[in-house]
N, C-alpha and C. Protein backbone atom coordinates (compact mmCIF):
# COMPACT_ATOMS: atom_id res chain seq x y z
N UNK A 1 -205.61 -98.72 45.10
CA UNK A 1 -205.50 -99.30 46.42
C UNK A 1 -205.45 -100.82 46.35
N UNK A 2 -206.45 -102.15 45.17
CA UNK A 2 -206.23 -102.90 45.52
C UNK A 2 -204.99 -103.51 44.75
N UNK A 3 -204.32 -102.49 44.20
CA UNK A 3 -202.79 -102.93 43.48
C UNK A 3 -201.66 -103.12 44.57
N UNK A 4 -201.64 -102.51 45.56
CA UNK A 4 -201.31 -102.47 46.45
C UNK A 4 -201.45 -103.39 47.57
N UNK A 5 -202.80 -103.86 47.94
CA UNK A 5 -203.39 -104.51 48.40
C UNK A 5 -202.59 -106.30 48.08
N UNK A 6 -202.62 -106.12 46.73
CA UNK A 6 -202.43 -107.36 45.81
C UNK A 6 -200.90 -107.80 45.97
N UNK A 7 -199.92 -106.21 45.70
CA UNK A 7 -198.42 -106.63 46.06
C UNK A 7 -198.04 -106.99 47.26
N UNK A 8 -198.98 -106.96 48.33
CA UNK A 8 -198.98 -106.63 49.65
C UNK A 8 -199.18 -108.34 49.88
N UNK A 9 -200.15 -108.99 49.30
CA UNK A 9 -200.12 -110.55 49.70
C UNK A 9 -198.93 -111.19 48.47
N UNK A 10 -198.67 -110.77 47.82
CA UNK A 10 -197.99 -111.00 46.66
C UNK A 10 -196.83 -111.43 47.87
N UNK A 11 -195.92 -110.27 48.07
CA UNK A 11 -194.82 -110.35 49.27
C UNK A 11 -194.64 -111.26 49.96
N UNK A 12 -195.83 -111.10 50.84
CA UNK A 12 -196.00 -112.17 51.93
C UNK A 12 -196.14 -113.32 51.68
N UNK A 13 -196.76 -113.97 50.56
CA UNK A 13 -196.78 -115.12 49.77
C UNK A 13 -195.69 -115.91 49.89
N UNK A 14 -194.96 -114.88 49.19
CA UNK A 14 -192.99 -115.29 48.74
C UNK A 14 -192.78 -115.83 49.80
N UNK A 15 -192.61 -114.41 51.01
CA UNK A 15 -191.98 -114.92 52.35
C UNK A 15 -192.18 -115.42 53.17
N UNK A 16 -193.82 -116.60 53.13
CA UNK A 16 -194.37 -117.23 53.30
C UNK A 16 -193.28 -118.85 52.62
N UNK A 17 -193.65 -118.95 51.64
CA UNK A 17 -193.18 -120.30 51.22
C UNK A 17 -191.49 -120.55 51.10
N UNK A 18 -191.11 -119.17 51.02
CA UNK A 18 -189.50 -119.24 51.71
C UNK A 18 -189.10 -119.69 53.47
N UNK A 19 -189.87 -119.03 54.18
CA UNK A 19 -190.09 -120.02 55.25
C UNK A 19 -190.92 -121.24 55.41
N UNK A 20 -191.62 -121.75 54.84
CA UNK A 20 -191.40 -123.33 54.95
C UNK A 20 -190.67 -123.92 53.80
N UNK A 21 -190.40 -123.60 52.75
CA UNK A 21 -188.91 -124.11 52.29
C UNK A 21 -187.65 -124.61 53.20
N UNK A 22 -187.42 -123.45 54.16
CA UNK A 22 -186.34 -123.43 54.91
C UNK A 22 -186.55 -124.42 56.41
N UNK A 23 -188.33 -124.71 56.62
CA UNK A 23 -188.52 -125.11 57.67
C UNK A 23 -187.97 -126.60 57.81
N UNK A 24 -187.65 -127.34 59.33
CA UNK A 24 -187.47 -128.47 59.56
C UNK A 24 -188.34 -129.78 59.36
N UNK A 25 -190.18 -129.30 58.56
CA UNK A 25 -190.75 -130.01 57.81
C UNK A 25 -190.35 -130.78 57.13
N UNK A 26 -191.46 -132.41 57.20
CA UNK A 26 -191.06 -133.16 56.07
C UNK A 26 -191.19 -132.45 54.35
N UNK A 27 -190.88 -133.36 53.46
CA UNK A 27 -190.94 -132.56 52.45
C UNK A 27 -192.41 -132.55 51.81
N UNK A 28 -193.04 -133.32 52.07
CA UNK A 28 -194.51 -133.73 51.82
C UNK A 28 -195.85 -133.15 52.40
N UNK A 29 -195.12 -132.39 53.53
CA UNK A 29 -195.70 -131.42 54.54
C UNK A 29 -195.59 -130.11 53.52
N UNK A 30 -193.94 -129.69 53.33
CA UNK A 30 -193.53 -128.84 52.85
C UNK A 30 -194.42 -128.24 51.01
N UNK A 31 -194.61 -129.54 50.28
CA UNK A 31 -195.10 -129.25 49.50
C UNK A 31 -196.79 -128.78 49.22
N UNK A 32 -197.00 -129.54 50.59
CA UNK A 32 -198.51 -129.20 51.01
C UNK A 32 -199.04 -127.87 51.62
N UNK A 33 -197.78 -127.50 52.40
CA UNK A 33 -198.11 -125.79 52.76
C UNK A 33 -197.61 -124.60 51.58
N UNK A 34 -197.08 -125.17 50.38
CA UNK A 34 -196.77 -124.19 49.59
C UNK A 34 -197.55 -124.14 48.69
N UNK A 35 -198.58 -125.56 48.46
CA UNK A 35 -199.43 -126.06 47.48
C UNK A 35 -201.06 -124.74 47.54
N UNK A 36 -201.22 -125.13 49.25
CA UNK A 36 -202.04 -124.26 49.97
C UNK A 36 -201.72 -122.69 49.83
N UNK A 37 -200.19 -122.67 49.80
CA UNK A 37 -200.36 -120.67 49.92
C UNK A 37 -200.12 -120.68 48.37
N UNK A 38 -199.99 -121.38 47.06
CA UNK A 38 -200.23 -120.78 45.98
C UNK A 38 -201.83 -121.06 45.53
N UNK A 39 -202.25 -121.90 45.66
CA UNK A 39 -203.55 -121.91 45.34
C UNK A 39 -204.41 -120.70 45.91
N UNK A 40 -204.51 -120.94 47.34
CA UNK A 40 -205.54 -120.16 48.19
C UNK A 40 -204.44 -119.15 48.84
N UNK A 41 -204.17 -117.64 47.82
CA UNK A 41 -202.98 -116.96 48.51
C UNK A 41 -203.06 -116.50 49.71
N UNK A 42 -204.44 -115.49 49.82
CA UNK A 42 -204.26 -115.16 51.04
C UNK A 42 -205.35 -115.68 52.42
N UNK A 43 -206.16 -116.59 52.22
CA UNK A 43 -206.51 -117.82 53.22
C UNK A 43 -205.45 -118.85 53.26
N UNK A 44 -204.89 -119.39 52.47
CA UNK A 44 -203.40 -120.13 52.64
C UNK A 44 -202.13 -119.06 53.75
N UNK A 45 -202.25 -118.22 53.28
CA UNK A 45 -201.15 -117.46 54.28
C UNK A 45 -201.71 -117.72 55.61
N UNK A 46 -203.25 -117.37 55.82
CA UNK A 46 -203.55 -117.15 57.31
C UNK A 46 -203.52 -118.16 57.90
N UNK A 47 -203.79 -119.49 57.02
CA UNK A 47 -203.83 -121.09 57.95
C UNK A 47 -202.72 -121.15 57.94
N UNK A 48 -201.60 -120.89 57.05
CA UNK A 48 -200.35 -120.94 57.32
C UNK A 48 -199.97 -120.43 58.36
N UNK A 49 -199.63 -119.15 58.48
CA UNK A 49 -199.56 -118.43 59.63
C UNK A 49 -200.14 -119.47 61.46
N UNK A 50 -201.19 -119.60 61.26
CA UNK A 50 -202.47 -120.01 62.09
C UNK A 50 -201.58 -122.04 62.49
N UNK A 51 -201.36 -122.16 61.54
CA UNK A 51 -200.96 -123.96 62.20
C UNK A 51 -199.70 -124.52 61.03
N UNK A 52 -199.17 -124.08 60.71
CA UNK A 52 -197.86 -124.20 60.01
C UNK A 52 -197.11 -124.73 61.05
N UNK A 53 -195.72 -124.80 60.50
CA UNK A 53 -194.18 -125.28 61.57
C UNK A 53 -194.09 -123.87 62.17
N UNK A 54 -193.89 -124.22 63.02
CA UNK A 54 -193.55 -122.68 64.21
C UNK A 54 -194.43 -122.14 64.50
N UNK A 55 -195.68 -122.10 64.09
CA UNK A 55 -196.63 -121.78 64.69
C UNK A 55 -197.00 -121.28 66.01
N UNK A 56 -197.60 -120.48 66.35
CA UNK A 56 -197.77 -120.27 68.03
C UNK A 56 -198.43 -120.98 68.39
N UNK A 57 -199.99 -121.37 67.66
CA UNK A 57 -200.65 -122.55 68.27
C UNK A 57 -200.14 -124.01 67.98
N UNK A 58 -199.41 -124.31 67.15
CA UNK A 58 -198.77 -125.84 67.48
C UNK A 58 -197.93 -125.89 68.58
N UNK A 59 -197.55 -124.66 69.25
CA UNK A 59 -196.87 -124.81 70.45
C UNK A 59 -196.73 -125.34 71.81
């Protein structure tokens, strides 16, 4: 289960830092939210998620 668990943030990780790759972020921003979701994978995803570019609450 937590192999699963593991490919499961693994994924989201990716398609995490592929969208702010792609985002209209500076690049210094950009390297800072990818810095965050490889270090801290899956607390980095959720602040990501949580106050990233596009965000619902930066809205």
């Amino acid at each position: 289960m937590s192999k699963i668990l593991g490919l499961i943030i693994l994924v989201l990780d990716i398609l995490a830092i592929i969208k702010i790759v792609q985002s209209s972020a500076s690049t210094g921003e950009k390297v800072l939210w990818v810095l965050l979701v490889v270090v801290l994978p899956l607390l980095g995803l959720i602040i990501w998620a949580l106050l990233g570019p596009g965000s619902p609450v930066k809205k």
